[in-house]
Protein backbone atom coordinates (compact mmCIF):
# COMPACT_ATOMS: atom_id res chain seq x y z
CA UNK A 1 98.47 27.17 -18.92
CA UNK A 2 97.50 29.79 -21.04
CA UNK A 3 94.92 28.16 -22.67
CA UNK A 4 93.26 27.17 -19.17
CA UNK A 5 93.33 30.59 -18.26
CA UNK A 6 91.40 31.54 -21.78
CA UNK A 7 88.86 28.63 -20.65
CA UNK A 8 88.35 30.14 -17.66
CA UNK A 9 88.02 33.53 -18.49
CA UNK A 10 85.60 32.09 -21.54
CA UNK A 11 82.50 30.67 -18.55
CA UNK A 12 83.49 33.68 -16.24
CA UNK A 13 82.27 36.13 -19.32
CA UNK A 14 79.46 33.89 -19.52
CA UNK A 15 78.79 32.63 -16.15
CA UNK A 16 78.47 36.69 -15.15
CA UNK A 17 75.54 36.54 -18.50
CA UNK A 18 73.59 34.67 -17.12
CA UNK A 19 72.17 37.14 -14.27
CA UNK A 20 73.39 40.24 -16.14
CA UNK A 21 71.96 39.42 -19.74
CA UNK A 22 74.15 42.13 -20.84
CA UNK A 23 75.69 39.82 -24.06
CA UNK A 24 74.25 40.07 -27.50
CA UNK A 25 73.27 36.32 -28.91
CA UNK A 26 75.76 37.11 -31.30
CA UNK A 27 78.56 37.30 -28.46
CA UNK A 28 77.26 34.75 -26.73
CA UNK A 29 77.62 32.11 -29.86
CA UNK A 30 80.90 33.40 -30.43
CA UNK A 31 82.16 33.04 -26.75
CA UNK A 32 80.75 29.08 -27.04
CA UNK A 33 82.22 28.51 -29.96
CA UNK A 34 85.82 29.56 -28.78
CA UNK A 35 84.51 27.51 -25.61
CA UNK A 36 83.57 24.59 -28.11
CA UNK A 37 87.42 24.51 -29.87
CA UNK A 38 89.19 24.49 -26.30
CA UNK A 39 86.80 21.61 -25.07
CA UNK A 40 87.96 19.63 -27.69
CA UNK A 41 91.25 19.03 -25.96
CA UNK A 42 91.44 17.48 -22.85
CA UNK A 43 94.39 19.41 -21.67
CA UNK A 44 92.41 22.94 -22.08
CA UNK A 45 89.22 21.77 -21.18
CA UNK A 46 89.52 21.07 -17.10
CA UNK A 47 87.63 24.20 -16.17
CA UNK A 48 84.57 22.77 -18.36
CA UNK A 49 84.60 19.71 -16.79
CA UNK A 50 84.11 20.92 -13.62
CA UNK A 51 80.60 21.42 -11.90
CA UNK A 52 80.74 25.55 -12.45
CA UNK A 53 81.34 24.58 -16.32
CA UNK A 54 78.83 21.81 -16.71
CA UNK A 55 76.49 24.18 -14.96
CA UNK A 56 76.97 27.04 -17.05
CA UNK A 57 77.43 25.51 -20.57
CA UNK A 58 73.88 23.33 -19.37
CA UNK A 59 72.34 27.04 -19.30
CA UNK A 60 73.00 28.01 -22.72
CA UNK A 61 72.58 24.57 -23.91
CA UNK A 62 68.85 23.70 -22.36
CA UNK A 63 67.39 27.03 -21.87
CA UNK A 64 68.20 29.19 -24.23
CA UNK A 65 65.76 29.26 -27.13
CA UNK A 66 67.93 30.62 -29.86
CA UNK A 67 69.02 27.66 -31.86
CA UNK A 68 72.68 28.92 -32.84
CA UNK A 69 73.80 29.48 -28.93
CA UNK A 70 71.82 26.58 -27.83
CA UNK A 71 73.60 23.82 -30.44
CA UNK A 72 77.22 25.69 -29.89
CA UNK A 73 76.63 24.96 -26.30
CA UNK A 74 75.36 21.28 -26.67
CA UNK A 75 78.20 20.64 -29.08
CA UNK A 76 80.30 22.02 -25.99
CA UNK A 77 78.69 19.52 -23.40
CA UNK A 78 78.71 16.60 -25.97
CA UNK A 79 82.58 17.27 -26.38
CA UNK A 80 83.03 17.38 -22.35
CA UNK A 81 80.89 13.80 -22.27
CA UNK A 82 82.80 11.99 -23.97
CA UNK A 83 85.90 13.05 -22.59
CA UNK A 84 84.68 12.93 -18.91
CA UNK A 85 83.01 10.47 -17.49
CA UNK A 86 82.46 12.59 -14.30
CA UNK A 87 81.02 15.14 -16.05
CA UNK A 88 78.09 13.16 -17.06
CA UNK A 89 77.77 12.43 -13.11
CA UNK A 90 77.57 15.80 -12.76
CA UNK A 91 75.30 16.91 -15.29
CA UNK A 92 72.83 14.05 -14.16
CA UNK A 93 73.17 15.29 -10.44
CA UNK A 94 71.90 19.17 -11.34
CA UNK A 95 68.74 17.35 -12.54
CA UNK A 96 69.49 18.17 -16.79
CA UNK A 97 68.51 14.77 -18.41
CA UNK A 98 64.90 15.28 -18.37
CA UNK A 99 64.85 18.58 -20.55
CA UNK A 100 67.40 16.70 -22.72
CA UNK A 101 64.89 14.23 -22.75
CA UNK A 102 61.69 16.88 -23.86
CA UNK A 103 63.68 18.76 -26.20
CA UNK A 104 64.26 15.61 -28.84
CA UNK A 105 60.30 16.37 -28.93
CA UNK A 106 60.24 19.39 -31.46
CA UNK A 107 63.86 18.58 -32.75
CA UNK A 108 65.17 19.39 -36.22
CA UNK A 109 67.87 16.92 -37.20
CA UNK A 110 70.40 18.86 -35.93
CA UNK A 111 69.25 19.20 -32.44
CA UNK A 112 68.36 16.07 -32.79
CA UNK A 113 71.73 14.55 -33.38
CA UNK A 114 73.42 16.64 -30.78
CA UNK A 115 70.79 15.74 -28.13
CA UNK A 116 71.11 12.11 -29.34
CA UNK A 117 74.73 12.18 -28.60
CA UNK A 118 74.10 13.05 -25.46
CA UNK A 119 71.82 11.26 -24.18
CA UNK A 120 73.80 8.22 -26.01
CA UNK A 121 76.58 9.19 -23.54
CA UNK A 122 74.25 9.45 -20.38
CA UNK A 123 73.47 5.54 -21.20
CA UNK A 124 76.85 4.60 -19.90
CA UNK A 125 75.68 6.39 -16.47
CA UNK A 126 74.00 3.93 -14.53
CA UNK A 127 72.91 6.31 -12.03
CA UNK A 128 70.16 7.62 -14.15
CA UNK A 129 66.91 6.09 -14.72
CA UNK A 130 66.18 5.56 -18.75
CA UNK A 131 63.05 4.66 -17.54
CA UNK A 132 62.06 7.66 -15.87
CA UNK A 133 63.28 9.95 -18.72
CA UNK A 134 60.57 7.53 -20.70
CA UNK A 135 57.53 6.97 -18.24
CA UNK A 136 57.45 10.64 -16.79
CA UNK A 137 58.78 12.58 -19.79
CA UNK A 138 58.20 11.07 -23.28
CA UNK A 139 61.50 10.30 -24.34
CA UNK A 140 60.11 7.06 -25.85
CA UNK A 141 57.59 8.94 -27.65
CA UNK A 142 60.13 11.23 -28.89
CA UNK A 143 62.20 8.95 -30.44
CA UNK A 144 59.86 7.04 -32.35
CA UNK A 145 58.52 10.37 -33.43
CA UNK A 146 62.52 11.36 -34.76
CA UNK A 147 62.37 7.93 -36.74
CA UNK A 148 58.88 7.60 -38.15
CA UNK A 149 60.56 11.57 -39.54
CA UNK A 150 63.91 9.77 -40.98
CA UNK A 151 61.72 6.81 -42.23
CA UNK A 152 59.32 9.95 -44.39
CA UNK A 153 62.70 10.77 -45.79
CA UNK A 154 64.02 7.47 -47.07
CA UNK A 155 60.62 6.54 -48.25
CA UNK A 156 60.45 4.59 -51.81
CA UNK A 157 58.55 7.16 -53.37
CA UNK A 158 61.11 9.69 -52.93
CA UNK A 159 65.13 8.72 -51.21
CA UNK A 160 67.24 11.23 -51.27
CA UNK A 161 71.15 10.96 -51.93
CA UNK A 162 72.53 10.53 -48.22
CA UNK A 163 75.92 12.76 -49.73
CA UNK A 164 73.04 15.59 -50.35
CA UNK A 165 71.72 15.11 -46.58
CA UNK A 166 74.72 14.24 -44.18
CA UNK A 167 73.31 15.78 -41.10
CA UNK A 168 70.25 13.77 -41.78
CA UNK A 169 72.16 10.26 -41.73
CA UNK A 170 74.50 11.73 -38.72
CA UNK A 171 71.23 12.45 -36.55
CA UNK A 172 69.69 9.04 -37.93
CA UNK A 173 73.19 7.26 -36.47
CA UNK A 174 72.66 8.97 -33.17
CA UNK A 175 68.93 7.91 -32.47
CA UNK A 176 69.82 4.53 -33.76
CA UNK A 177 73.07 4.09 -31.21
CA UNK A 178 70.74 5.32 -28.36
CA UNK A 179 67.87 3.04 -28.93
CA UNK A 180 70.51 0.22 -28.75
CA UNK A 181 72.33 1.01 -26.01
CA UNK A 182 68.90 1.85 -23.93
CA UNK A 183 67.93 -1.47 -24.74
CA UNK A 184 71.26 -3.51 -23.96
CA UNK A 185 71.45 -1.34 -20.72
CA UNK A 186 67.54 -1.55 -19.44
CA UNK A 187 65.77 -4.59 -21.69
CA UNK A 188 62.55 -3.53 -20.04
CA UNK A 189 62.54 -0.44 -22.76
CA UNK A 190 61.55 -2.72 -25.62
CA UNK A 191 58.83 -2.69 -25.54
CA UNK A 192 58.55 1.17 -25.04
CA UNK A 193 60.87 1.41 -27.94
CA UNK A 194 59.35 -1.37 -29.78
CA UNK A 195 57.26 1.18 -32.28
CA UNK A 196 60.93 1.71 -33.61
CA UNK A 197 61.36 -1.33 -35.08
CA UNK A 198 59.00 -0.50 -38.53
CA UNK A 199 60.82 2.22 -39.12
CA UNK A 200 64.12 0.87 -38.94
CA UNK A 201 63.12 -1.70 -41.11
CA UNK A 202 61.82 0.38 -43.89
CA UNK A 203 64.79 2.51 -43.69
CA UNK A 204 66.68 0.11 -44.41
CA UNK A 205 65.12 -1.55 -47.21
CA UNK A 206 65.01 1.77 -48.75
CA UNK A 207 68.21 2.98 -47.69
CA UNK A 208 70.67 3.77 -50.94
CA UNK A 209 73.73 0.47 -51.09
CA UNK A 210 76.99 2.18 -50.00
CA UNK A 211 80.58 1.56 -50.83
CA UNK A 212 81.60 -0.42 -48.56
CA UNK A 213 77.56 -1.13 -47.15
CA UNK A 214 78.11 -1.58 -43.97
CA UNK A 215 78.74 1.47 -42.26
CA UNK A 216 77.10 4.83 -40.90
CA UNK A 217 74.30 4.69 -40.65
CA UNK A 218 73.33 1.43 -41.67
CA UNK A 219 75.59 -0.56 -39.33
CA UNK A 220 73.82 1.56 -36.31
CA UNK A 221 70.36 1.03 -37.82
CA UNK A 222 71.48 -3.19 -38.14
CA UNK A 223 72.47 -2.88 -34.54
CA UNK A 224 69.42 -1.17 -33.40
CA UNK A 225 67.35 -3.95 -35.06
CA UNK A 226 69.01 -6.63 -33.95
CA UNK A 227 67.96 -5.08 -29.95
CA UNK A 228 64.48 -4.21 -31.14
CA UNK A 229 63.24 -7.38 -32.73
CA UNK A 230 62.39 -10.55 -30.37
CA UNK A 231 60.94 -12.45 -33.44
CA UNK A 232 57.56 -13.65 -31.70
CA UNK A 233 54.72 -11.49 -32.99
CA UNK A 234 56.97 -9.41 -35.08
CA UNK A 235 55.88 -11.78 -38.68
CA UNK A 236 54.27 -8.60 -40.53
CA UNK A 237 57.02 -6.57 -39.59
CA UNK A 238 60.01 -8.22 -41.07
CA UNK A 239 57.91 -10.18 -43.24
CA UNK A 240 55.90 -7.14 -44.31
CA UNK A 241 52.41 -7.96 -46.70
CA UNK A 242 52.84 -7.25 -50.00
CA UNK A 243 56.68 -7.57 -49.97
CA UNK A 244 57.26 -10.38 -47.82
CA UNK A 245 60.83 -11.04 -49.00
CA UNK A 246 62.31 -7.43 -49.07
CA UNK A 247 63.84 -7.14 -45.92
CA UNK A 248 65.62 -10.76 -46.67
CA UNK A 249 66.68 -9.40 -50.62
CA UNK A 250 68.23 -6.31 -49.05
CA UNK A 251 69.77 -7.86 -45.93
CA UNK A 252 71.78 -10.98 -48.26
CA UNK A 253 72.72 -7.64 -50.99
CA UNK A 254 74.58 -5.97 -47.94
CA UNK A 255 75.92 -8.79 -47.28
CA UNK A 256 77.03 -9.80 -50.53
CA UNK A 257 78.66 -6.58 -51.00
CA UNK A 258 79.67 -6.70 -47.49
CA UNK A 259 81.96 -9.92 -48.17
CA UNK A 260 83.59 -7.97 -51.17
CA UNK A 261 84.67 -4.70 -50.51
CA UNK A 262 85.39 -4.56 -47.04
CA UNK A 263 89.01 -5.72 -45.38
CA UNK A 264 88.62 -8.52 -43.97
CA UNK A 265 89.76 -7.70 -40.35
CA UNK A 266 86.93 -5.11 -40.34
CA UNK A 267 84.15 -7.50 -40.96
CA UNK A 268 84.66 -8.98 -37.25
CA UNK A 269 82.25 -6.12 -35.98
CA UNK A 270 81.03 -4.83 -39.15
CA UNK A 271 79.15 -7.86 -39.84
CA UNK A 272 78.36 -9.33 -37.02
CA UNK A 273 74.24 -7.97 -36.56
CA UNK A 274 73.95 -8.59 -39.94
CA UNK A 275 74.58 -12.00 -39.73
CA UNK A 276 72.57 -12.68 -36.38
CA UNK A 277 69.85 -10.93 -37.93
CA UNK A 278 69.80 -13.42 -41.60
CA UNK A 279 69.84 -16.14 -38.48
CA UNK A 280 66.57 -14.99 -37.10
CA UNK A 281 64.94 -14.00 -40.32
CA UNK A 282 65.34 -18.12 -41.37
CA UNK A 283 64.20 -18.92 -38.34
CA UNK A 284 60.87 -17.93 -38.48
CA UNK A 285 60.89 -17.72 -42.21
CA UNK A 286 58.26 -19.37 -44.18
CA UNK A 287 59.41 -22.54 -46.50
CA UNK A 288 60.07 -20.73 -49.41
CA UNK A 289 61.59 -17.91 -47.93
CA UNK A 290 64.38 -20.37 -46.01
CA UNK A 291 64.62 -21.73 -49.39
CA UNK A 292 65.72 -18.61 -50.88
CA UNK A 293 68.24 -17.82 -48.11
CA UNK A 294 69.89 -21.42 -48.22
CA UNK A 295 70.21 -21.15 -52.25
CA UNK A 296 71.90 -17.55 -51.65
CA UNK A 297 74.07 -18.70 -48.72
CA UNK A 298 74.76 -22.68 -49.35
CA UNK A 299 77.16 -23.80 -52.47
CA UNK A 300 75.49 -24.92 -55.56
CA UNK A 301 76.21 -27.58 -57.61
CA UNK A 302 77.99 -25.95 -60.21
CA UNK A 303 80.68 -24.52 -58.16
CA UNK A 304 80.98 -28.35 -56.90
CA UNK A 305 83.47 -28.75 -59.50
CA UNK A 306 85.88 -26.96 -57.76
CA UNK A 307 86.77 -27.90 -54.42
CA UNK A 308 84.49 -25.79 -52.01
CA UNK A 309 85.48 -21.74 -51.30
CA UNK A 310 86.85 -21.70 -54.77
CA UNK A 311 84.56 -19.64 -56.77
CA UNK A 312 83.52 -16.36 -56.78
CA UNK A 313 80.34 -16.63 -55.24
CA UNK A 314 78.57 -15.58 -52.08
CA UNK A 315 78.77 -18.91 -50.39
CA UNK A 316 82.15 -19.62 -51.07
CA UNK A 317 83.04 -16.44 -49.80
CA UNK A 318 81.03 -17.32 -46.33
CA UNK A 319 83.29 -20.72 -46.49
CA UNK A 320 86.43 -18.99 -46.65
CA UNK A 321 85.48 -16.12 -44.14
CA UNK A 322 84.35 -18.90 -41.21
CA UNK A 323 87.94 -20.32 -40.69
CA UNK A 324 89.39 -17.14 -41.16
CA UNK A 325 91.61 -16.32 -37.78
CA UNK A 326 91.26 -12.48 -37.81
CA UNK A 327 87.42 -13.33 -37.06
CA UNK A 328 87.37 -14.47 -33.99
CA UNK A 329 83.81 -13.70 -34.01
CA UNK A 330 82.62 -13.84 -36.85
CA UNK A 331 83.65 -17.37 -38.04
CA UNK A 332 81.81 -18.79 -35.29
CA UNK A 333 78.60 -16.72 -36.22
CA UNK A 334 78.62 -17.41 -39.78
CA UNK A 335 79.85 -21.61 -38.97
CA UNK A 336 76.40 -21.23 -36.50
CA UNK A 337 74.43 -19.98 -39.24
CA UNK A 338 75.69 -22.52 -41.78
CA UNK A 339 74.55 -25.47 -39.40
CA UNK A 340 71.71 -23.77 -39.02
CA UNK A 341 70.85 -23.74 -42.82
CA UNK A 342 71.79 -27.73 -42.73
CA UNK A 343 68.69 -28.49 -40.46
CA UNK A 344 71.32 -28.15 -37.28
CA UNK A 345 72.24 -31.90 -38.87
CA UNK A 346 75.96 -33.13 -38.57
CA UNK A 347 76.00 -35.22 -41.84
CA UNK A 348 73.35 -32.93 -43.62
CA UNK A 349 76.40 -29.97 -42.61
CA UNK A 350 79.19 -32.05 -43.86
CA UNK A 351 77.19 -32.68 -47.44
CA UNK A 352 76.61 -28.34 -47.92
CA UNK A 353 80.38 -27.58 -47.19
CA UNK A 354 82.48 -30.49 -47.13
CA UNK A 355 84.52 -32.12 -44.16
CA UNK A 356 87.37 -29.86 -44.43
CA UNK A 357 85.27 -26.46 -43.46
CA UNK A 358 82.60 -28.81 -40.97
CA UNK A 359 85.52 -30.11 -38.76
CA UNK A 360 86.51 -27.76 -37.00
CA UNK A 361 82.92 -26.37 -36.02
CA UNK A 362 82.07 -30.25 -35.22
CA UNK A 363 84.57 -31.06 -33.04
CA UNK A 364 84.02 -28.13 -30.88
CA UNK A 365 80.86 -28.84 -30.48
CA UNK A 366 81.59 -32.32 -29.20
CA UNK A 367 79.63 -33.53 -32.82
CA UNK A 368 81.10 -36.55 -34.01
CA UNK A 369 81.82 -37.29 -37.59
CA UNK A 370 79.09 -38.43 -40.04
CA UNK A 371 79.14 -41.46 -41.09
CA UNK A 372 79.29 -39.91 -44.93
CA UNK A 373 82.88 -38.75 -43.80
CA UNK A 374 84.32 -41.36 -42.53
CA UNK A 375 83.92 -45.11 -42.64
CA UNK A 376 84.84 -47.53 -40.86
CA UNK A 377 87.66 -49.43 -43.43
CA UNK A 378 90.92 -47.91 -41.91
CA UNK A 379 89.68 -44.37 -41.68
CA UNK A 380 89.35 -44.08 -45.47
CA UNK A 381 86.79 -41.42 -46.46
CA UNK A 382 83.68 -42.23 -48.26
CA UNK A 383 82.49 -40.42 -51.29
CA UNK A 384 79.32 -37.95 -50.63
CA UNK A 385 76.73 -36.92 -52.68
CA UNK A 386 76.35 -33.18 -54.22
CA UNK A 387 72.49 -31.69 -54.09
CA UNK A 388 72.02 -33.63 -57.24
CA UNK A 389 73.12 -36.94 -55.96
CA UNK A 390 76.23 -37.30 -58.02
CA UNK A 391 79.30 -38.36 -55.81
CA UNK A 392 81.51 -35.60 -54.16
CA UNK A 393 84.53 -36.01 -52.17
CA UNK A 394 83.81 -34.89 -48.73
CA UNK A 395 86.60 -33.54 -47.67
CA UNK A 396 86.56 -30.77 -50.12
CA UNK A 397 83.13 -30.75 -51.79
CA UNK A 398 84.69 -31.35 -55.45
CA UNK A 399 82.19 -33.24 -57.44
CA UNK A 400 84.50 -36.92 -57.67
CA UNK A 401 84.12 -36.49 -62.07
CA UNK A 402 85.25 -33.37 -61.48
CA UNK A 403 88.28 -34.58 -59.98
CA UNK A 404 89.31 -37.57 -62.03
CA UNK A 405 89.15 -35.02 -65.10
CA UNK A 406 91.40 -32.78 -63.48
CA UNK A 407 89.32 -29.74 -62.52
CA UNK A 408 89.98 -26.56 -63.35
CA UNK A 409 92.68 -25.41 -61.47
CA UNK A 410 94.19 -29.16 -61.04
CA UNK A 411 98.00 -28.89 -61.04
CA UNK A 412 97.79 -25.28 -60.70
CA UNK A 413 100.58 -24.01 -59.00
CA UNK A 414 98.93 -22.62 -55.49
CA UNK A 415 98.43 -18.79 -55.46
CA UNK A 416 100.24 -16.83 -52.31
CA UNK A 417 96.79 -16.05 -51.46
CA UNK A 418 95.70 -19.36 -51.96
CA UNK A 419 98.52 -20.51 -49.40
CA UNK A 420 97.89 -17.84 -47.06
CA UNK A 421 94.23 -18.86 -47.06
CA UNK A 422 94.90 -22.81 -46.33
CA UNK A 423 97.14 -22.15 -43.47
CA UNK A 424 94.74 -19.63 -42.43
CA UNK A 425 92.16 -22.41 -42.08
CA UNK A 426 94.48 -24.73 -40.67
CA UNK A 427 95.53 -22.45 -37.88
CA UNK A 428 91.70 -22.10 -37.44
CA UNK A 429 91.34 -26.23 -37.29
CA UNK A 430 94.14 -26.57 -34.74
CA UNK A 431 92.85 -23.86 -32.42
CA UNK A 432 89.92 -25.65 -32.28
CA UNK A 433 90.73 -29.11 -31.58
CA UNK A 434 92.95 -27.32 -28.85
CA UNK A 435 90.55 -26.04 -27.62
CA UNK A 436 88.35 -29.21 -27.50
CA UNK A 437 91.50 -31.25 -25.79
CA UNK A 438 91.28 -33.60 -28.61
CA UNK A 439 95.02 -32.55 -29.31
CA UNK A 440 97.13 -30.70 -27.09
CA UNK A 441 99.74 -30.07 -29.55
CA UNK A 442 101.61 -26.54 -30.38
CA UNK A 443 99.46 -25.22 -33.63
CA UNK A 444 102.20 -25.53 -36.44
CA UNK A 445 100.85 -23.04 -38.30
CA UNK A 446 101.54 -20.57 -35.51
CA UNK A 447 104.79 -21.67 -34.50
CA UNK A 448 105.64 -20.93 -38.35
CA UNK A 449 104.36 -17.63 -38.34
CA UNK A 450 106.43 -16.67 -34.85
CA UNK A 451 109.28 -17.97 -36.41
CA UNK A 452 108.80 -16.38 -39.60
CA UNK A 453 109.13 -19.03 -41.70
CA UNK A 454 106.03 -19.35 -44.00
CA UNK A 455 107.22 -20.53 -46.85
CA UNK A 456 106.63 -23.52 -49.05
CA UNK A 457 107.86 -26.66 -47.91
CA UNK A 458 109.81 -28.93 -51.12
């Protein structure tokens, strides 16, 4: 109570300032910033949500031109935003997005980011018109003009350490969350937006390799990509002259580190633009590009004498990560891809990967198995053939030699990991064939896991 009282005593003082003018700036930033510290709770914050406290906070915020009360008042609406959804009604309906919109014009990064954020909010208000804010007062314009700045920054010649510059990478976030979500919400804006897309795309091959890679701002900048890039007169732009292949080496290094430092879980949303993006980047790749991306992303022969998802490589991390069941999404997306890198070919599929990771993607696709899977003498399984035509087995990849000389790892005692991870894709095969009503069996590998029984079976 007492704090709501504060609040409200907090936009009285300045409510009263705004006809009287009788505060110093320096009074007026502190009364927003004690403003700013209740708003952050929703309990204490009521009074700001209201239309008097939108209205008043929207003064300080939009029309005052000293930069320390104007961002300590922005800060204050972004906070009220995102934990009202009516107060974004409300600040819509006293007319306030357009000067939101034609201040990102002359912003520094940190206007920028805090007029990013909210106009990021405003995007889940469907009651205003993106494309107003863009046809009658630049805010199309503006943007590009905030990224073609963040793209100077994290040029080649000269990228700075993104620890030195956090404010730069937050603001870079913000723009890059708010050209994706204009874009998902009103597709029409591409192509207003569309200017965008080289910078992103330089950013990001230029962009310093984090640890993990694949988060702010480079996940935001991969999402906004993915929205911006329709892949049919876009060739120079992610094929760029001169370095045709750098947006492709950079992409499958993210990725790379992606697969190995992140927890697994995580890479469900983390991962999934990258991916779709590697899909459309093949697509309309030239032949010696796709070449490059199904040598990174396929097994090679050597690791053929293991069984497939074995080694410590790229590909047979991919393998292992597409029957994974805490990716719902991602297994599917990175299965896709893998067919796609097979020439969208059933037997061609089984051959890269082996039976044992195709199934599951084949039978819920209503694909039947390949001949070089399964013949016809009982159900027995034929050998395959490797990239260099020796004979594999194709349930598991394994190069046949390979096998008759024992392997490896052949009669190695299974790792827990390496149990975990087979019932893990078995789970993932059963779900699927459920799924497909080929079997309409309970999935044993669940029913062990309710019952808590996972052990090894003598």
């Amino acid at each position: 109570m007492a704090n709501l009282l504060e609040v409200d005593r907090l936009l009285e003082q300045l409510g009263n300032n705004i006809d009287s003018a009788r505060l110093s700036l320096e009074e007026q930033e502190k009364l927003l910033g004690q403003l700013k510290v209740y708003g952050r709770d929703v309990k204490s914050a009521t009074p700001i949500f209201a239309k008097k406290g939108i209205a008043t906070v929207s003064h300080y915020g939009l029309q005052s031109e000293k930069q320390p009360v104007s961002r300590e008042a922005m800060r204050c609406l972004a906070n009220a935003m995102l934990l009202s959804e009516p107060s974004r009604q409300i600040f819509v309906d006293l007319g306030h997005a357009p000067r939101v919109a034609e201040r990102l014009k002359d912003a520094d990064i940190d206007d920028e980011f805090l007029l990013c954020r909210i106009l990021f909010l405003l995007t889940y208000n469907r009651s205003l018109e993106f494309d107003r804010l863009v046809q009658q007062h630049g805010l199309a314009d503006h943007i590009i003009a905030r990224m073609a700045d963040h793209r100077s920054r994290y040029s080649k010649r000269a990228t700075p350490d993104p620890a030195a510059s956090p404010m730069g990478a937050m603001a870079m976030a913000e723009t890059s969350k708010l050209i994706f979500n204009m874009i998902y919400y009103d597709p029409d804006l591409v192509d207003h937006l569309k200017p965008t897309a080289e910078h992103v795309v330089s950013i990001l091959v230029n962009y310093p390799i984090l640890s993990p890679p694949l988060q702010s701002p480079v996940t935001y900048l991969l999402n906004a990509l993915l929205n911006l890039i329709s892949m049919e007169d876009e060739q120079d732009l992610l094929f760029p002259p001169g370095a045709p292949k750098s947006l492709i080496d950079h992409l499958l290094l993210l990725l790379n580190n992606a697969v190995r430092e992140h927890p697994e879980p995580d890479l469900d949303l983390t991962a999934a633009s990258l991916i779709t993006i590697l899909r459309k980047l093949y697509r309309f790749a030239d032949k010696d590009m796709q070449l490059q991306i199904r040598t990174a992303l396929l097994p090679s022969d050597s690791e053929r004498d293991l069984p497939l998802g074995k080694a410590d490589t790229l590909p047979a991390r991919l393998l292992q990560l597409s029957v994974s069941p805490h990716l719902p999404i991602l297994r599917d997306n990175i299965s896709n891809f893998l067919f796609e890198l097979s020439d969208n070919d059933p037997e061609t599929f089984v051959q890269n990967i082996g039976y044992g990771y195709a199934s599951g993607f084949l039978m819920s696709h209503g694909m039947p198995v390949p001949q070089s899977a399964a013949g016809n003498n009982g159900g027995a399984m034929q050998p395959g053939h490797s990239t260099e035509t020796e004979p594999v087995n194709p349930i598991t990849g394994q190069k046949l030699s390979a096998e008759q000389r024992g392997g490896a790892d052949d009669g190695a005692e299974m790792t827990e990991e390496e149990k975990e991870r087979e019932a893990e894709r078995l789970f993932v095969l059963f779900e699927r064939l459920r799924a497909t009503g080929v079997v309409d069996v309970e999935n044993p590998v669940k029913r062990a896991r309710d019952e808590g029984r996972f052990e090894e079976i003598e």
